[in-house]
Protein backbone atom coordinates (compact mmCIF):
# COMPACT_ATOMS: atom_id res chain seq x y z
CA UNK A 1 87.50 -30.54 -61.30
CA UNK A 2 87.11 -27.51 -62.93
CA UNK A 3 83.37 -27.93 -63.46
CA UNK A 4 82.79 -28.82 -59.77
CA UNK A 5 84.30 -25.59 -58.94
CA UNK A 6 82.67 -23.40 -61.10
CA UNK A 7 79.14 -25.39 -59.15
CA UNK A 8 80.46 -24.66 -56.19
CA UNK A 9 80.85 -21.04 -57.21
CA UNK A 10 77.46 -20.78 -58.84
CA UNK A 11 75.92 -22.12 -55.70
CA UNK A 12 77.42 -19.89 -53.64
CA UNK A 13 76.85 -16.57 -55.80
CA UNK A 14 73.10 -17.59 -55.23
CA UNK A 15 73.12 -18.15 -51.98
CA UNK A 16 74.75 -14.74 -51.87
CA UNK A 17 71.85 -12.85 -53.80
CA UNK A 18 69.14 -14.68 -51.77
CA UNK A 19 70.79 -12.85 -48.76
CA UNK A 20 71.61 -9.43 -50.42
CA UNK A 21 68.08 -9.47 -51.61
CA UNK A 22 66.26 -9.72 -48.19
CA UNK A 23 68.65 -7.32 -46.68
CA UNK A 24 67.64 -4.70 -48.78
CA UNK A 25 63.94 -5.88 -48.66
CA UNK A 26 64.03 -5.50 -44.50
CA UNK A 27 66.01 -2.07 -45.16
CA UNK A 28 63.11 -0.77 -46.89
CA UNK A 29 60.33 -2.64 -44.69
CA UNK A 30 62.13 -0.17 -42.00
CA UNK A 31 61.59 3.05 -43.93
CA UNK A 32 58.34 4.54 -43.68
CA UNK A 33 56.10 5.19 -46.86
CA UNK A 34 56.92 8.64 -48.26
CA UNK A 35 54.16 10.88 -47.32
CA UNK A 36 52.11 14.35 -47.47
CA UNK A 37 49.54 16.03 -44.97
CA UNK A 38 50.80 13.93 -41.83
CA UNK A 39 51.40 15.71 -38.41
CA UNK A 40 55.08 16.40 -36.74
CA UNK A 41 54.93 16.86 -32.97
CA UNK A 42 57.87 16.91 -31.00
CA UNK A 43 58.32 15.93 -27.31
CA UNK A 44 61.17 15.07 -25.12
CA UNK A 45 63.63 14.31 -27.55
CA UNK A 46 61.74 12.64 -29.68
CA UNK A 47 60.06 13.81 -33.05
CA UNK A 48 56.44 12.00 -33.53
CA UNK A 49 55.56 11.39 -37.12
CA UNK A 50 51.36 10.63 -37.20
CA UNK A 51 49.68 9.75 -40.40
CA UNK A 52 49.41 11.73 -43.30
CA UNK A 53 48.61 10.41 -47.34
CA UNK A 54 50.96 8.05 -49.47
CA UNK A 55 52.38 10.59 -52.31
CA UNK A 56 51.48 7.51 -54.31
CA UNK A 57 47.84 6.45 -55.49
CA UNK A 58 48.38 2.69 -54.76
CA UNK A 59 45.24 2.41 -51.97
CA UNK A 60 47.86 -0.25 -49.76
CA UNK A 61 50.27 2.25 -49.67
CA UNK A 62 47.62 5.05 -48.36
CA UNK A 63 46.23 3.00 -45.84
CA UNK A 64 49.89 1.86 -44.47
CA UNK A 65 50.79 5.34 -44.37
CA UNK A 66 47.57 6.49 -42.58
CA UNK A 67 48.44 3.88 -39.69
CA UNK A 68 52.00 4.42 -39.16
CA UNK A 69 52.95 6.07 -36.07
CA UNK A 70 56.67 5.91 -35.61
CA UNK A 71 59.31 8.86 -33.87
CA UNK A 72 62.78 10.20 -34.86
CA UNK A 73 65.60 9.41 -31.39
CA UNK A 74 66.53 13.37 -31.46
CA UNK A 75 68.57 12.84 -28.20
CA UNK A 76 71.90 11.55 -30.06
CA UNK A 77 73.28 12.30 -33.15
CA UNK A 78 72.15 10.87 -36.44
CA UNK A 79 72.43 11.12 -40.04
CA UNK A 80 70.14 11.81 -42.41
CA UNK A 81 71.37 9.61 -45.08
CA UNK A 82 71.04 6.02 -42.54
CA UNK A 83 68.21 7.05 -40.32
CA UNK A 84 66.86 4.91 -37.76
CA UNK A 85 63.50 5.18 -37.06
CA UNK A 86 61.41 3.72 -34.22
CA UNK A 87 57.42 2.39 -35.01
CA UNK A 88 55.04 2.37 -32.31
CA UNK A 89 51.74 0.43 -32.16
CA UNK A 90 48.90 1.21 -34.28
CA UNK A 91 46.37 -0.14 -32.16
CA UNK A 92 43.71 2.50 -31.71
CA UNK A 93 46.06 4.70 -33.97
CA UNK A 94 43.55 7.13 -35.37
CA UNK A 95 44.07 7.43 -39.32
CA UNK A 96 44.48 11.44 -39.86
CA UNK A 97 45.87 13.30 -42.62
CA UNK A 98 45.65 17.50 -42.70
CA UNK A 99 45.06 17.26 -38.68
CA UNK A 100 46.82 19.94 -36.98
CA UNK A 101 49.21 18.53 -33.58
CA UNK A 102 50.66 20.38 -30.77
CA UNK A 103 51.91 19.54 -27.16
CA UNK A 104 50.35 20.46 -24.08
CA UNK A 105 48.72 19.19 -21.54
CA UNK A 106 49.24 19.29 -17.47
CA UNK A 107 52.82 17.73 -17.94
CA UNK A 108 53.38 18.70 -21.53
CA UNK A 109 53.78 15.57 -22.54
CA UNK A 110 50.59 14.73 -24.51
CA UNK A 111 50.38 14.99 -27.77
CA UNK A 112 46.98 16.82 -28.96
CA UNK A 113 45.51 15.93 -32.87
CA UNK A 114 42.77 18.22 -33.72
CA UNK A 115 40.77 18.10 -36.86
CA UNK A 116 41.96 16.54 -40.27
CA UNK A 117 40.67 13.79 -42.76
CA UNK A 118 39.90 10.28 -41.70
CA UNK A 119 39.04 7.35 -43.81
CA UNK A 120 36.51 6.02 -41.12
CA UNK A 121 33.07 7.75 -41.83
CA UNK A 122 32.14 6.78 -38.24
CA UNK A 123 35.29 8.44 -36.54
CA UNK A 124 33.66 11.76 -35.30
CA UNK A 125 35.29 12.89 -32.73
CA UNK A 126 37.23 15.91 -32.90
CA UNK A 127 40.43 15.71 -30.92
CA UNK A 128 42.61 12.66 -30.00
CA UNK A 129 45.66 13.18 -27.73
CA UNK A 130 48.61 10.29 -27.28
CA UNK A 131 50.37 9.81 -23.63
CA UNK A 132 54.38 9.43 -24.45
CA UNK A 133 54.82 8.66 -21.06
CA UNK A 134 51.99 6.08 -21.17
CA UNK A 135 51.97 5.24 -24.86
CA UNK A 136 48.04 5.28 -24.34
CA UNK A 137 45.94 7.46 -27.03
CA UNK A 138 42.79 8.37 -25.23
CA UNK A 139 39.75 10.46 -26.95
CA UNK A 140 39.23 13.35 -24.65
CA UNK A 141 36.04 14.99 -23.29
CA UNK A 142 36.42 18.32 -24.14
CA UNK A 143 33.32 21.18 -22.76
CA UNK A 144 32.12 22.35 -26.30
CA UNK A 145 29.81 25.35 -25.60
CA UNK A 146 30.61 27.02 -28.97
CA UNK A 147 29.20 24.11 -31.06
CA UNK A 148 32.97 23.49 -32.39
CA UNK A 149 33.13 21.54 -35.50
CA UNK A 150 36.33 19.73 -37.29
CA UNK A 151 38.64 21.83 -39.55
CA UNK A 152 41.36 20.83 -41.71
CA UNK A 153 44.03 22.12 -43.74
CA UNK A 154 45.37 24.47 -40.79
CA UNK A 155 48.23 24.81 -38.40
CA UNK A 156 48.09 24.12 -34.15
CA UNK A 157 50.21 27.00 -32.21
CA UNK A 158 50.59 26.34 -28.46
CA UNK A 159 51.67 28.57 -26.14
CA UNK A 160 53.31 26.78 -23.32
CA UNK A 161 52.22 30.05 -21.10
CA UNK A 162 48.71 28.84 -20.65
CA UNK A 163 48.75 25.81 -22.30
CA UNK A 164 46.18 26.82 -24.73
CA UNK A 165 46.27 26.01 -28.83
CA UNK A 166 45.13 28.53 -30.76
CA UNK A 167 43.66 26.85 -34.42
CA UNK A 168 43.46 29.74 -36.85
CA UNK A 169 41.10 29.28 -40.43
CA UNK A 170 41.16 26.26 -42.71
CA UNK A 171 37.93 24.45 -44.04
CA UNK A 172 35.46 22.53 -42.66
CA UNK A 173 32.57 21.07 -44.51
CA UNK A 174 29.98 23.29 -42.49
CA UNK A 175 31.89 27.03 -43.01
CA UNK A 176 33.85 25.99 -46.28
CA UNK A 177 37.11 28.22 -46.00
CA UNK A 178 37.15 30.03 -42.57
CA UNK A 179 38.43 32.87 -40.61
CA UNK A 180 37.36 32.25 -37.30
CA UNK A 181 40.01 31.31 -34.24
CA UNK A 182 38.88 28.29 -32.07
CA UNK A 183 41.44 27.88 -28.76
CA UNK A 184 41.15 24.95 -27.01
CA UNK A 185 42.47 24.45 -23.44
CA UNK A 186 44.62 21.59 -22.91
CA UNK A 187 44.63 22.09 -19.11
CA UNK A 188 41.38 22.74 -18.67
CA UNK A 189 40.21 20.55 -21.77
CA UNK A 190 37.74 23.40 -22.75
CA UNK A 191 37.02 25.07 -26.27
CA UNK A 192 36.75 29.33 -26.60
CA UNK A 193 36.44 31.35 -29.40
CA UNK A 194 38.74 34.02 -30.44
CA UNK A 195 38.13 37.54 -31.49
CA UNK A 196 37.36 37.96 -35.05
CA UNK A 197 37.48 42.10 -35.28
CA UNK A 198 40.34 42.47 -37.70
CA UNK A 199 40.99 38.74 -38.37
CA UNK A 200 42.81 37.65 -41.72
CA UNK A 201 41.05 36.85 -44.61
CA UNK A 202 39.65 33.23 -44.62
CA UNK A 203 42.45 30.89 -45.47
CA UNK A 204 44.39 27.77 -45.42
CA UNK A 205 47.70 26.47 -46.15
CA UNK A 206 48.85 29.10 -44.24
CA UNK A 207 51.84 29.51 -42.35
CA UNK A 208 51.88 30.67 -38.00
CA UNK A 209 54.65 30.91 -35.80
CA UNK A 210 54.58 31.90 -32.25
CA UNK A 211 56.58 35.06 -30.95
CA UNK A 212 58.58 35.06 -27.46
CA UNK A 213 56.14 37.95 -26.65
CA UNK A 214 53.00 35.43 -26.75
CA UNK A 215 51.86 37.27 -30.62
CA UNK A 216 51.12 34.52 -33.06
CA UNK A 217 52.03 35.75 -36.81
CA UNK A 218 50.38 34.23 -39.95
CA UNK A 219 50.98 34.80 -43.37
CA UNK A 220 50.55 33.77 -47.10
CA UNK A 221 48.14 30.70 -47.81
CA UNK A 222 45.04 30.10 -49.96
CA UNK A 223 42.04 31.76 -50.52
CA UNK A 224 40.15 28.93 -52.72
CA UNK A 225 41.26 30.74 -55.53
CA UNK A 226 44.62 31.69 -55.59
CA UNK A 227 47.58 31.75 -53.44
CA UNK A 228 48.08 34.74 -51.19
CA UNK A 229 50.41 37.50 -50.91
CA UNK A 230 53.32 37.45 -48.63
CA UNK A 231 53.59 41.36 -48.21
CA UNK A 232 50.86 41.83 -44.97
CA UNK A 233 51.29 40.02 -41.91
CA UNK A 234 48.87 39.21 -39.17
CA UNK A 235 49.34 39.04 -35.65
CA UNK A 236 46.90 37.71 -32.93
CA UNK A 237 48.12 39.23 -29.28
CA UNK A 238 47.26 35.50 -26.96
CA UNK A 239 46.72 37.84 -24.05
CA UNK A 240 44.36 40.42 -25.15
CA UNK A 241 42.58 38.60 -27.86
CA UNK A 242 43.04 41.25 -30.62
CA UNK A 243 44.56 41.53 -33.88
CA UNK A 244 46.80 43.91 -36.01
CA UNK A 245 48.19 43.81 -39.51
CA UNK A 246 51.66 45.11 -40.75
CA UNK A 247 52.68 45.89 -43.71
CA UNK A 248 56.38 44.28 -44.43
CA UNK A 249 59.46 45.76 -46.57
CA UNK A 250 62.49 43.74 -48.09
CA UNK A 251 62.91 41.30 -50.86
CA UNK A 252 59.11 39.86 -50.29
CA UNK A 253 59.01 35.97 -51.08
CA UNK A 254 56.39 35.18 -54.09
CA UNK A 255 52.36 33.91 -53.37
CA UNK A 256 52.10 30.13 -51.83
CA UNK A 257 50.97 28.12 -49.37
CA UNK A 258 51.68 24.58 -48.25
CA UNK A 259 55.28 25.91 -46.70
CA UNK A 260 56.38 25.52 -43.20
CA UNK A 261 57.64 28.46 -40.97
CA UNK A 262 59.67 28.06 -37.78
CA UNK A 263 61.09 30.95 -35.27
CA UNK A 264 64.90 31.06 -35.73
CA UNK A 265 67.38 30.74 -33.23
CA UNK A 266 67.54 33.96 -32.51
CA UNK A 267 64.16 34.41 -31.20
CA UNK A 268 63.15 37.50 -33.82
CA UNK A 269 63.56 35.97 -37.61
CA UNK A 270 60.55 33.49 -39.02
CA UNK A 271 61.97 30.90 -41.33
CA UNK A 272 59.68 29.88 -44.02
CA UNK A 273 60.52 27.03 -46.19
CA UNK A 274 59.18 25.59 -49.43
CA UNK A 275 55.60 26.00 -51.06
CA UNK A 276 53.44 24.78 -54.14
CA UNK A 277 54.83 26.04 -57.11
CA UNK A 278 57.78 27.31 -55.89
CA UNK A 279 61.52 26.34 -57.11
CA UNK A 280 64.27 25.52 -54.97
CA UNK A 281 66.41 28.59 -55.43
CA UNK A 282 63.07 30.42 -54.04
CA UNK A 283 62.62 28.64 -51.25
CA UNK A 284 63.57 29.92 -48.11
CA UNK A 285 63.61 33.07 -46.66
CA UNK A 286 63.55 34.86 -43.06
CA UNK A 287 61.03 37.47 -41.89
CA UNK A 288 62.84 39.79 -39.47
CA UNK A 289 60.11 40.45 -37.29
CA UNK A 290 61.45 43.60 -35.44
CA UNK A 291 61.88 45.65 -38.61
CA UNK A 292 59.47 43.35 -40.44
CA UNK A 293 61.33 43.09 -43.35
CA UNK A 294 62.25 39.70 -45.38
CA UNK A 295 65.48 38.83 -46.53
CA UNK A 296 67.20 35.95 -48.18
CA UNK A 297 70.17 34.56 -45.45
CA UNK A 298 73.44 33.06 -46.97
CA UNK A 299 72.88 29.56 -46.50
CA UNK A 300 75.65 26.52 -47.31
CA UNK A 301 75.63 23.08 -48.24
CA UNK A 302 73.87 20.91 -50.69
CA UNK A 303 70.83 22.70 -52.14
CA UNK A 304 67.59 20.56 -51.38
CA UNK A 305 64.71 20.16 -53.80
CA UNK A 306 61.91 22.72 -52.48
CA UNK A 307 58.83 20.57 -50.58
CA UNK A 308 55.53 21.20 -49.74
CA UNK A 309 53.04 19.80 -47.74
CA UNK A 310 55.81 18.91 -45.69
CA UNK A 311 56.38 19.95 -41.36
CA UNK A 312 59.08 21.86 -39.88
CA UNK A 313 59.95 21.67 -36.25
CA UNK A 314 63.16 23.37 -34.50
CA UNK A 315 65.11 20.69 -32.92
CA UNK A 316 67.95 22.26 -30.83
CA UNK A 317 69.74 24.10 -33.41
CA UNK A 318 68.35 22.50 -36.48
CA UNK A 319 65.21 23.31 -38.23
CA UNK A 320 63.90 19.82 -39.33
CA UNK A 321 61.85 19.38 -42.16
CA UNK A 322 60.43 15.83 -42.58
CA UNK A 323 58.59 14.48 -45.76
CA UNK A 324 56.55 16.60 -48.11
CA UNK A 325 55.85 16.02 -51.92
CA UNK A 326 59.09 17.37 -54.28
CA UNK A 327 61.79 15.38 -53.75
CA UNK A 328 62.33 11.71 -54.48
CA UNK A 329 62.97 9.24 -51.73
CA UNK A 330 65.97 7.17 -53.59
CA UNK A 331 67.54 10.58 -53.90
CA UNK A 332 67.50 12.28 -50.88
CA UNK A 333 66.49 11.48 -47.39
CA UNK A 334 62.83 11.84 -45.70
CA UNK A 335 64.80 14.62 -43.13
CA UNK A 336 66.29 18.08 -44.24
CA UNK A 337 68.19 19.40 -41.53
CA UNK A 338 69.11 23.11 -41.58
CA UNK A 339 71.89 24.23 -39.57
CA UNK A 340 71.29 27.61 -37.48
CA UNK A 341 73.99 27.63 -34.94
CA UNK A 342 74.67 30.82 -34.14
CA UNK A 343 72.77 32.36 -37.64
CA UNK A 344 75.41 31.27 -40.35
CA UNK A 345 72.69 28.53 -41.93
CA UNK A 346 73.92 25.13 -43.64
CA UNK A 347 71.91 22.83 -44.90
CA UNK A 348 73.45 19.30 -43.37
CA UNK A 349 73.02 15.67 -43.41
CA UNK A 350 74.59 15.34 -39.50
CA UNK A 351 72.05 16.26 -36.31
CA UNK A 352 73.52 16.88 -33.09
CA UNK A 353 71.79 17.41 -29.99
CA UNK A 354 72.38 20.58 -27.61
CA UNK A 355 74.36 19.55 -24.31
CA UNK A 356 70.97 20.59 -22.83
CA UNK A 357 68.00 18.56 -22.04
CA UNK A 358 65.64 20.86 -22.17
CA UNK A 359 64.43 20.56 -25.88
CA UNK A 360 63.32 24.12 -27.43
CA UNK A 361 59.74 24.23 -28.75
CA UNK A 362 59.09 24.35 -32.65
CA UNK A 363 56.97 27.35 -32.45
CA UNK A 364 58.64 29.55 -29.32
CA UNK A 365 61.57 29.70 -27.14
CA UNK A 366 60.14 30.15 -24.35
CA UNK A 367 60.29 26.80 -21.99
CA UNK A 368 57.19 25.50 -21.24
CA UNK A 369 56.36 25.51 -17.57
CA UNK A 370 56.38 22.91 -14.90
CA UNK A 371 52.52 21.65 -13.92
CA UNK A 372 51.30 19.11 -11.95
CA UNK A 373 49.33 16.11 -12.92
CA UNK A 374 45.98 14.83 -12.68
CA UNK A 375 44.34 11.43 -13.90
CA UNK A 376 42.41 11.68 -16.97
CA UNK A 377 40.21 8.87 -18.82
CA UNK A 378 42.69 6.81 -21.10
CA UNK A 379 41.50 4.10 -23.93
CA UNK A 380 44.65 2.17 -23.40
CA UNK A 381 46.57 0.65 -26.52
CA UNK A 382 48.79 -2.50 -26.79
CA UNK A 383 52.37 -1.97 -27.33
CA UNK A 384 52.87 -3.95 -30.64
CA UNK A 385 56.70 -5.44 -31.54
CA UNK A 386 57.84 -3.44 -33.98
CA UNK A 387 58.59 -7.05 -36.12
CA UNK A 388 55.97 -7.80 -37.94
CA UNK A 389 54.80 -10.69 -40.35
CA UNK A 390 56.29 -9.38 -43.35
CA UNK A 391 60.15 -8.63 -41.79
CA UNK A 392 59.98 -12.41 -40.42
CA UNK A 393 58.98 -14.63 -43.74
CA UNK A 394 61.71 -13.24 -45.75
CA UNK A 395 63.92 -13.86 -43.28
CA UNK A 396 62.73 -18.03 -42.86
CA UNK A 397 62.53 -17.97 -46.32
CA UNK A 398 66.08 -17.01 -46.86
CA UNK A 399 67.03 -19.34 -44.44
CA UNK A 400 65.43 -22.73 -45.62
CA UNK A 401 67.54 -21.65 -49.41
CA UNK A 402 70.43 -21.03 -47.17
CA UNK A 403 70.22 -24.61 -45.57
CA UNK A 404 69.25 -25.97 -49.16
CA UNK A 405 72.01 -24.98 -50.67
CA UNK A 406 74.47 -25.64 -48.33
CA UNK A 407 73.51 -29.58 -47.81
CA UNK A 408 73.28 -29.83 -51.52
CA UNK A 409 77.60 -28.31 -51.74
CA UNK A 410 78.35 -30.89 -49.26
CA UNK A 411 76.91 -33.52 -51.49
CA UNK A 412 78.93 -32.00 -54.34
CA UNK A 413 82.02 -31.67 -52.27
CA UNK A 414 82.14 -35.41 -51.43
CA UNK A 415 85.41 -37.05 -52.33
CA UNK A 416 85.52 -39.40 -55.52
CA UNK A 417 87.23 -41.96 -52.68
CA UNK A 418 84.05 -42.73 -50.69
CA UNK A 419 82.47 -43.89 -54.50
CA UNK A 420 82.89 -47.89 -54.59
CA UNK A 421 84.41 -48.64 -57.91
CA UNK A 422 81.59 -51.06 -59.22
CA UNK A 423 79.97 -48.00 -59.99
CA UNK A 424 82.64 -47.55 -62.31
CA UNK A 425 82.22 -49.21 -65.17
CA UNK A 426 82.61 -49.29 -68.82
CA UNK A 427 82.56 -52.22 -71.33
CA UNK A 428 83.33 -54.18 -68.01
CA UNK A 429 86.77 -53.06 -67.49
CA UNK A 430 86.99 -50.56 -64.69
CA UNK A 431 87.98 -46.91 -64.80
CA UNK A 432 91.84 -46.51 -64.97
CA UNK A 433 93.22 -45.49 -61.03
């Protein structure tokens, strides 16, 4: 008796593994690959994760990450430590890491990819834009009388007043490391050229946030050579086309690039997060662009590891930093959130939405107006069930053991009484009863 027990107990222990096992194998099928370089757009509600490279140098793992296109629900509360996270097709997806994103468009509802890296030699074509309301990615025709060619390594600023992205520096294989300031129109779906009189330094890596009086600031970065100082900022007026540079005062953040910057909730201080080289306890600071001076702000909660190569997006309240290279997935989530309610910062695992629905843009908080739309060429993309191949065979497999096992305990659990007692036999006399 005792044996049969401890079979029944083995059997079940098993059983018990097979099912832990592919429940934390479909946990982590839902989690997206850790990632650098990827682009961070978000749009009613909703924050759009595109792309971007695997931190690790398994080439599977790259290309999964380059085709993942998935979103962040913004529009209820969440936690960072159980997030939930939403895949969308990656038909026509176009592979992109170091792309710069914005939204715009008639509606703003479009989300615009400019520039980057792609792994298909034959992809040429500049800008890509993605319907939310449609879930159709279309390749744009875009007038291009200024000869525009792809850039990388640089950030996209929109300003929701004219609907126009302003793309500031990075490299390019035909200029190397650049200055110049290419706009491009996503009303109109036409490219300009900025002034260059006075422009920064050529640079990428940098960081740019858009002022509520349409004045785009950018600081810090790289050269090619060497990170740049943090003591001069730049800042292009959108409406006259003309640059000025401050000098700025205050406990000046060391040299870097590959941070983030956001515009606080207060509409005047630029929060810059993170950068290459850079430790934790030196990681964020606020730029108080009316006396243009930088301070440290008294922040609580759990102290993050620093990132870089990471996004940042304002979300409500929150500035949300997603994935970036310093931290270590097991450890701590893909999502920072940083509390700014009404300037006393915390760094939190809990988001919760404003009572409004009227989301506030990552670079400005201005609203972005009301347009009306008109039809535009699409290249239309399945929607694809977000259960694929490799969450279903675990789960059949784990089944069929399941069913195994259980047929063979109810073998094992038959009663001795059912046993005829000819098959009982020993020297010819029968078992004792």
């Amino acid at each position: 008796m005792l044996i049969r027990s401890l079979k029944w107990f083995l059997l079940w222990w098993m059983i018990l593994q097979i099912i832990f096992e592919v429940v934390k194998s479909q946990v982590k099928s839902l989690q997206p690959q850790e990632r650098i370089s990827h682009t961070a757009t978000y749009i009613n509600n909703k924050l759009y994760i595109l792309g971007g490279e695997s931190i690790t140098t398994n080439p599977t793992t790259n290309e999964i990450a380059l085709k993942e296109f998935f979103y962040l629900d913004c529009s209820k509360s969440f936690d960072t430590t159980n997030l939930s996270w939403e895949f969308l097709s990656n038909i026509q997806v176009p592979t992109r890491w170091s792309a710069a994103s914005a939204k715009g468009g008639i509606n703003n509802d479009t989300i615009f990819i400019y520039g980057g890296f792609s792994n298909d030699e034959n992809d040429l074509n500049l800008v890509y834009t993605y319907n939310t309301k449609s879930d159709t990615w279309i390749i744009p025709k875009i007038l291009n009388n200024f000869n525009i060619t792809s850039k990388k390594n640089l950030e996209a600023i929109i300003n929701y007043n004219d609907g126009k992205i302003y793309l500031f520096g990075g490299t390019s294989d035909e200029l190397g490391i650049s200055n110049d300031m290419v706009i491009l129109d996503t009303i109109n779906l036409v490219y300009n050229i900025g002034n260059l009189t006075n422009a920064p330094t050529p640079r990428f890596y940098y960081g740019a946030t858009l002022l509520p009086n349409q004045n785009i600031i950018y600081f810090g970065g790289n050269d090619g050579k060497e990170a740049l100082d943090l003591d001069v900022v730049y800042s292009y007026d959108t409406i006259n086309n003309i640059w000025n540079t401050n000098k700025v005062t205050g406990l000046i953040p060391s040299k870097r690039y590959l941070f983030s910057t956001v515009l606080g909730s207060d509409g005047r201080g630029i929060i810059i997060f993170g950068g290459f080289n850079v430790v934790n306890t030196d990681s964020l600071y606020i730029l108080d662009t009316i006396n243009l001076e930088w301070y440290v702000p008294n922040v609580t909660g759990q102290l993050p590891a620093n990132r870089y190569n990471h996004k940042a997006n304002v979300i409500g309240n929150f500035m949300v930093v997603s994935f970036g290279y310093g931290y270590q997935q097991e450890k701590e989530s893909d999502i920072l959130l940083l509390n700014m309610t009404n300037e006393k910062y915390e760094w939190s695992i809990v988001f919760k939405p404003l009572n409004d629905t009227l989301p506030l843009p990552s670079t400005s908080i201005s609203l972005p107006p009301t347009m009306t739309q008109t039809s535009s060429p699409t290249i239309s993309s399945e929607p694809q069930s977000n259960i694929s191949s490799t969450t279903i065979k675990p789960i059949i497999i784990a089944g069929v053991l399941v069913i195994y096992f259980y047929k063979k305990l109810l073998m094992l659990r038959k009663p001795i009484s059912n046993v005829t007692e000819t098959n009982f036999q020993c020297d010819g006399n029968r078992l004792p009863m």
